[in-house]
Protein backbone atom coordinates (compact mmCIF):
# COMPACT_ATOMS: atom_id res chain seq x y z
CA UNK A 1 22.10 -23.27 -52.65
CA UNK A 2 18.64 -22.05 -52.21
CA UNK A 3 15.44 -22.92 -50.47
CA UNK A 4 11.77 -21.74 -49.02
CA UNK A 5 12.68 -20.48 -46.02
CA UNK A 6 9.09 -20.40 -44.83
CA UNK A 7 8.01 -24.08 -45.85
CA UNK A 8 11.77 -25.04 -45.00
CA UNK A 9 12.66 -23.03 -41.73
CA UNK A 10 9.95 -20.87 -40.12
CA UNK A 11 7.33 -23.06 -40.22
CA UNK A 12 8.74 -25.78 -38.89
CA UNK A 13 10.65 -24.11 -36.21
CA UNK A 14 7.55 -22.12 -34.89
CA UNK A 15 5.86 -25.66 -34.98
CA UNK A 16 8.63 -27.18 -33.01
CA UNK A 17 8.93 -24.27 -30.58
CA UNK A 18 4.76 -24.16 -29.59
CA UNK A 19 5.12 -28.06 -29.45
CA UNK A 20 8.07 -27.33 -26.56
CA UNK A 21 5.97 -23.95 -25.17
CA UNK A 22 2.72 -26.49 -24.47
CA UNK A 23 4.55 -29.54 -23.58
CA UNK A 24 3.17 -31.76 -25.85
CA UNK A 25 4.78 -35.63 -26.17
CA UNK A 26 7.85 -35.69 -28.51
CA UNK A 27 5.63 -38.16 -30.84
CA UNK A 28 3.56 -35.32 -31.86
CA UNK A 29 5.37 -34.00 -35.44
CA UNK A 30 5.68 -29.96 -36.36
CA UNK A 31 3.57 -31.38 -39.09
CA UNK A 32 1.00 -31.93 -36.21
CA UNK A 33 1.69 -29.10 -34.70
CA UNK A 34 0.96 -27.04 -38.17
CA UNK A 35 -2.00 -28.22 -39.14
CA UNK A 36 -3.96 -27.97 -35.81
CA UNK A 37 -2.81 -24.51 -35.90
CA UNK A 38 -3.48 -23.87 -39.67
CA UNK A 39 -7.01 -24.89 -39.00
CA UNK A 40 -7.94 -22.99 -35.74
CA UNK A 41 -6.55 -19.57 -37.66
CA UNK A 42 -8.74 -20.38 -40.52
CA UNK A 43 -12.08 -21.33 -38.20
CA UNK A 44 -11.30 -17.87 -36.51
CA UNK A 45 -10.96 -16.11 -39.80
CA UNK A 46 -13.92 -18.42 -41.07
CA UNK A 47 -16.06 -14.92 -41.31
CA UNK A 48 -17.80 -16.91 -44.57
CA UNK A 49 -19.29 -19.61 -41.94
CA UNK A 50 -17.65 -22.40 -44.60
CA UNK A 51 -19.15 -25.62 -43.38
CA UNK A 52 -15.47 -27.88 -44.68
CA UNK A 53 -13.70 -25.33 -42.09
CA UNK A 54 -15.37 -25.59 -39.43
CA UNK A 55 -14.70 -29.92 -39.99
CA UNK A 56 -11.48 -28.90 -39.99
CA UNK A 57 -11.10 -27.46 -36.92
CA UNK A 58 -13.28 -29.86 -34.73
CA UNK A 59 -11.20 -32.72 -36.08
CA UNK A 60 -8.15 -30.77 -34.82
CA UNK A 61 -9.55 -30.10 -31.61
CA UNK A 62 -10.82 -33.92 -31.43
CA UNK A 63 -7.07 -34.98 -31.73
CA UNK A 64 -5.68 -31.92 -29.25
CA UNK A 65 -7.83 -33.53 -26.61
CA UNK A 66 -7.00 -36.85 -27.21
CA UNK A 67 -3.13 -35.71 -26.00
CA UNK A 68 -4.74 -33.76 -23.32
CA UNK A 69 -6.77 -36.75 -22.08
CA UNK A 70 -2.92 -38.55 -21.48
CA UNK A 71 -1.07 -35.41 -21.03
CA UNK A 72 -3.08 -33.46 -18.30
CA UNK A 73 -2.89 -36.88 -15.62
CA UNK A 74 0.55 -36.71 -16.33
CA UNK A 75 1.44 -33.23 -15.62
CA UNK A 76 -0.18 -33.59 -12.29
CA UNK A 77 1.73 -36.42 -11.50
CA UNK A 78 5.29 -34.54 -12.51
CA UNK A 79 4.91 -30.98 -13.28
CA UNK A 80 7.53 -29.52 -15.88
CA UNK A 81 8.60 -25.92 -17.03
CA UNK A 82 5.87 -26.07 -19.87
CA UNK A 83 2.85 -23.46 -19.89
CA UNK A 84 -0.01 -26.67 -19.61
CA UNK A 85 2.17 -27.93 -16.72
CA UNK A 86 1.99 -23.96 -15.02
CA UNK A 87 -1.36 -23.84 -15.79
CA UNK A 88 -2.73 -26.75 -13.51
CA UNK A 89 0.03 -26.13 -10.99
CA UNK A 90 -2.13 -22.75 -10.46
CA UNK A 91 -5.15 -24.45 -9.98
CA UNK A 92 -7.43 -23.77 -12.58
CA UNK A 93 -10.18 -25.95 -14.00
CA UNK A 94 -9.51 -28.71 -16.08
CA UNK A 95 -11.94 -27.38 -18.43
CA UNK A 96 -10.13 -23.91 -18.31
CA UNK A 97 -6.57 -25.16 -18.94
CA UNK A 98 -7.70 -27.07 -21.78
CA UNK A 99 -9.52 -24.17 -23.13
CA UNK A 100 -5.76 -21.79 -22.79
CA UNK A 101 -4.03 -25.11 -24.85
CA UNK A 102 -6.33 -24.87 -27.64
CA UNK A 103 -5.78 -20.90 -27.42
CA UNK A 104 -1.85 -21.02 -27.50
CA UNK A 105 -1.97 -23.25 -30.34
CA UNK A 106 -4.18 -21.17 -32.81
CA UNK A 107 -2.04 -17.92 -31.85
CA UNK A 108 1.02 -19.70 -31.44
CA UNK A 109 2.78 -20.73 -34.63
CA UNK A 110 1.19 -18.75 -37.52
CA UNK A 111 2.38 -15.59 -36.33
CA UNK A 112 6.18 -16.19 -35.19
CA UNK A 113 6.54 -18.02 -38.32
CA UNK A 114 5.63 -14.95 -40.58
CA UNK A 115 7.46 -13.25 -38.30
CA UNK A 116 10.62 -15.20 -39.05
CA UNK A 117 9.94 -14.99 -42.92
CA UNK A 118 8.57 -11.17 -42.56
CA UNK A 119 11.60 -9.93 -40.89
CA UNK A 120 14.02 -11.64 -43.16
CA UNK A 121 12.20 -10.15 -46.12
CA UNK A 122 12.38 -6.60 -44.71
CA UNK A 123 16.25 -6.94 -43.79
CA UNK A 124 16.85 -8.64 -47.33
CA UNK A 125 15.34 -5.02 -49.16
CA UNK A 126 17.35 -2.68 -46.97
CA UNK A 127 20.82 -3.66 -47.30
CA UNK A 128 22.01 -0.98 -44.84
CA UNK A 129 19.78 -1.58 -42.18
CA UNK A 130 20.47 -5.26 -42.71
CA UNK A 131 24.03 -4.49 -42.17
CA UNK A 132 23.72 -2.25 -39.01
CA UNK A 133 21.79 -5.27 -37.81
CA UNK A 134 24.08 -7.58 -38.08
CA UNK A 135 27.26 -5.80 -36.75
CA UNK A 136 25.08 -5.07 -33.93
CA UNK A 137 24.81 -1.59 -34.64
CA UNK A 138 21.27 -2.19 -34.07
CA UNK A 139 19.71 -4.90 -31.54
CA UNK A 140 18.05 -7.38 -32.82
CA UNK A 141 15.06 -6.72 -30.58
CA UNK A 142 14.71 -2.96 -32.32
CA UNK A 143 14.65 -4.84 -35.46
CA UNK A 144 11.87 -7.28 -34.89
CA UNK A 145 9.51 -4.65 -33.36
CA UNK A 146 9.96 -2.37 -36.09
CA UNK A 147 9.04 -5.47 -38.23
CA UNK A 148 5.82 -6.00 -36.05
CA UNK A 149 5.01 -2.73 -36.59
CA UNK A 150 5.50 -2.48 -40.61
CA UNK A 151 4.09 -5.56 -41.31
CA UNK A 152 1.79 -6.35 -38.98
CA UNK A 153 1.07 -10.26 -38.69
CA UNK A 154 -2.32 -10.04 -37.30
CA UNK A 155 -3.22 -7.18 -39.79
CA UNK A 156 -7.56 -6.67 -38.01
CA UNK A 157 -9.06 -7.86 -34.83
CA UNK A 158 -13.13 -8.31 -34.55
CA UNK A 159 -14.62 -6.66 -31.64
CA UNK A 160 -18.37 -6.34 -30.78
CA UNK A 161 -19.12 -2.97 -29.23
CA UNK A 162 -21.03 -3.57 -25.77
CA UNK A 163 -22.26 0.23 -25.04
CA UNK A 164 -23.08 2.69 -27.50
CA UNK A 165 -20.22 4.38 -28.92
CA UNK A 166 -19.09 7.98 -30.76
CA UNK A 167 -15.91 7.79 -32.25
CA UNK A 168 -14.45 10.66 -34.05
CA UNK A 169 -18.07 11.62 -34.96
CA UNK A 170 -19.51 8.02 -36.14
CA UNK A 171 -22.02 6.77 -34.03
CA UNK A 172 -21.26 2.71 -33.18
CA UNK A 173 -24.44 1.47 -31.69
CA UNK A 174 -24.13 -1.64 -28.92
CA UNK A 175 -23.76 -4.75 -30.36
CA UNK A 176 -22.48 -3.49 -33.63
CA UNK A 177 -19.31 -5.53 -35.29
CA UNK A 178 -16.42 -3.29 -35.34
CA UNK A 179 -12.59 -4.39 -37.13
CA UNK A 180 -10.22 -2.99 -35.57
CA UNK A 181 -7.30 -2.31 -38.58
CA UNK A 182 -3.71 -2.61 -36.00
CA UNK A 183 -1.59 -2.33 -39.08
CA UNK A 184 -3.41 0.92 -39.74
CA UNK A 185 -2.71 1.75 -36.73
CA UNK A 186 0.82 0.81 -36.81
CA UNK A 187 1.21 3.16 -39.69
CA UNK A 188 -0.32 6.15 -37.95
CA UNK A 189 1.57 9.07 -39.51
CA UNK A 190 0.63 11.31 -36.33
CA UNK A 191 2.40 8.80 -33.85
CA UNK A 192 4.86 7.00 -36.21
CA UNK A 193 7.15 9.60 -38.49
CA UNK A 194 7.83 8.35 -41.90
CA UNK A 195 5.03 5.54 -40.98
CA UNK A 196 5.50 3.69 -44.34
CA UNK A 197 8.78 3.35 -44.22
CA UNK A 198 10.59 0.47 -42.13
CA UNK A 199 13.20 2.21 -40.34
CA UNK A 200 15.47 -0.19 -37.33
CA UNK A 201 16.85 2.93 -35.79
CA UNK A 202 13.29 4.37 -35.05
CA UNK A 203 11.88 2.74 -31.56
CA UNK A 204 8.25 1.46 -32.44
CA UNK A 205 7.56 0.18 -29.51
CA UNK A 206 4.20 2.26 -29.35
CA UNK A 207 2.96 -0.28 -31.83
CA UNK A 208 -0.16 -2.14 -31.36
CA UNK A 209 0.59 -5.36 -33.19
CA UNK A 210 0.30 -7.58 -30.19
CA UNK A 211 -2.91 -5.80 -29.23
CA UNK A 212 -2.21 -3.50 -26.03
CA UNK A 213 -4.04 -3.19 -22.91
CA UNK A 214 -5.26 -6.05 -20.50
CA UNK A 215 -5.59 -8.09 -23.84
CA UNK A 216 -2.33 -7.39 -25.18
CA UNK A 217 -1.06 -10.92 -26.75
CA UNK A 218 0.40 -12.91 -24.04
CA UNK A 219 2.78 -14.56 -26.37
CA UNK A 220 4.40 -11.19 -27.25
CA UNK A 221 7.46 -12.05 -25.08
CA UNK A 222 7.55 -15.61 -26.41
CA UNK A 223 7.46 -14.41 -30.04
CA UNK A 224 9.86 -11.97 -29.49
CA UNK A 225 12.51 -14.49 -27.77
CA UNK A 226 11.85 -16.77 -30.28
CA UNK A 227 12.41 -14.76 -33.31
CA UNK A 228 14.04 -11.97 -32.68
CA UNK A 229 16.46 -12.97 -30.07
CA UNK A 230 17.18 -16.57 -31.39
CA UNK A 231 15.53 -17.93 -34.81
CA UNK A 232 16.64 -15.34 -37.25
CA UNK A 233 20.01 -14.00 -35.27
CA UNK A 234 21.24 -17.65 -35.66
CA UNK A 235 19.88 -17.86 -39.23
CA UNK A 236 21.90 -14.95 -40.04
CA UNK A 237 25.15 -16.77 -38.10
CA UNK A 238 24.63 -19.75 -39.95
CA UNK A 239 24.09 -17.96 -43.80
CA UNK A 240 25.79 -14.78 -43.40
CA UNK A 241 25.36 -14.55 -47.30
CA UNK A 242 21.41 -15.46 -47.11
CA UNK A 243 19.72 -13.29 -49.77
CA UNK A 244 16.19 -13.32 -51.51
CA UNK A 245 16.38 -15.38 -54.93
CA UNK A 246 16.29 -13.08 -57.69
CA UNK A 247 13.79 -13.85 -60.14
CA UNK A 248 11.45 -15.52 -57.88
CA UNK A 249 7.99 -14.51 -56.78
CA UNK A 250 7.65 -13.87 -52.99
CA UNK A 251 3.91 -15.64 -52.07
CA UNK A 252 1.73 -13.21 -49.67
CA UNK A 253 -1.25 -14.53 -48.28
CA UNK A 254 -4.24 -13.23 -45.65
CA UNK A 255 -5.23 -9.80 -44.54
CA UNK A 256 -6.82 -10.69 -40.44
CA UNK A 257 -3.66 -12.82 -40.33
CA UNK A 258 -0.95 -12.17 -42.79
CA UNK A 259 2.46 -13.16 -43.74
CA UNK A 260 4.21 -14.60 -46.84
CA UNK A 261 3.46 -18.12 -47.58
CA UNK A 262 6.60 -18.65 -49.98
CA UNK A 263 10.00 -16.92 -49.56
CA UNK A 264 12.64 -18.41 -51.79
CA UNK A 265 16.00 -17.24 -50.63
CA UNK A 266 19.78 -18.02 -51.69
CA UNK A 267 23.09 -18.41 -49.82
């Protein structure tokens, strides 16, 4: 049998999982879920200022709010486990929690789902790895960092330098846009050995592709649960035979956020 395991499984279990993670009602679909999402990455990758995007995303938000508007009353009235629900419980502004919804959503189902589809492509073309994987010769939480770190889902983050700035000799003036490349970084030969090649054994936890710092992603420890500790180890119990489909183009797509957008596989 066969199938696009991103259009098929990772995007609609990272859609299902951020719709648990927030809390929203059980009416709202992972179709929802994917296109609010879809549309806040592209307004924050909208670097082209394209008028249709930036529709787009305020519709999005329009309908976010709308369940917010029920949802928020509701949580105050009988708090639950989900992050909205924590959120007020601490007592922060209305305006504030809403603010942290719309922020988990853009962050919080592009990324685990390439992460589901990148880590399944990068087991699929080293069989032995793979295999150590599997008979738990490796953990699977070695596995998915080296994936973060070899194929980097958020590949560049904008900053705006707020002092002026020498670095290694270039002169950055205040208020200058700077990219920062992480999955440069995360192929630094002088801190990663063998940096281009994807290795499970190595520990790459010195990677950078959740950011690092006071800003470091604060879904890291989501994502990682999510993917490497249950979507792809019970992928792998339920098609122990799950292969890519020969013959059949694998789809990437972005450079700020990247992943593959098609990944036919086999079983």
């Amino acid at each position: 049998q066969s199938a696009d395991l991103n259009r098929d499984f990772a995007a609609p279990v990272a859609s299902q999982n951020l719709i648990n993670i927030v809390g929203f009602p059980s009416d709202v679909g992972v179709d929802d879920m994917h296109r609010w999402s879809t549309d806040y990455i592209a307004g924050i990758g909208n670097l082209l200022d394209e008028p249709e995007i930036w529709q787009r995303c305020d519709r999005s938000q329009e309908e976010v709010n709308a369940i917010l508007d029920d949802l928020l009353p509701s949580l105050r009235r009988r708090p639950d486990h989900s992050v909205t629900s924590h959120l007020l419980q601490v007592g922060l502004p209305e305006e504030t929690v809403r603010a942290n919804v719309h922020l988990t959503i853009s962050g919080g189902m592009n990324e685990p789902q390439h992460m589901i589809t990148n880590m399944v492509w990068a087991l699929s073309r080293h069989s032995e790895q793979k295999a150590d994987v599997l008979t738990g010769n490796v953990p699977w939480g070695e596995a998915f960092e080296e994936t973060v770190r070899w194929q980097s889902p958020i590949g560049m983050i904008p900053r705006e330098a707020i002092v002026d700035s020498v670095v290694q000799g270039t002169f950055v003036p205040a208020g200058a846009n700077v990219g920062l490349v992480l999955a440069s970084a995360n192929r630094d030969e002088t801190v990663f050995d063998r940096a281009a090649r994807f290795d499970v054994h190595r520990r790459a936890r010195g990677h950078v592709g959740f950011g690092s710092g006071t800003h470091m992603c604060a879904g890291r420890w989501a994502a990682k649960s999510a993917v490497g500790e249950f979507a792809v180890p019970r992928l792998y119990e339920r098609f122990p035979d799950l292969a890519l489909a020969l013959g059949r183009e694998v789809q990437w797509d972005g450079w700020v956020f990247r992943g593959i957008t098609s990944l036919p596989v086999t079983w």
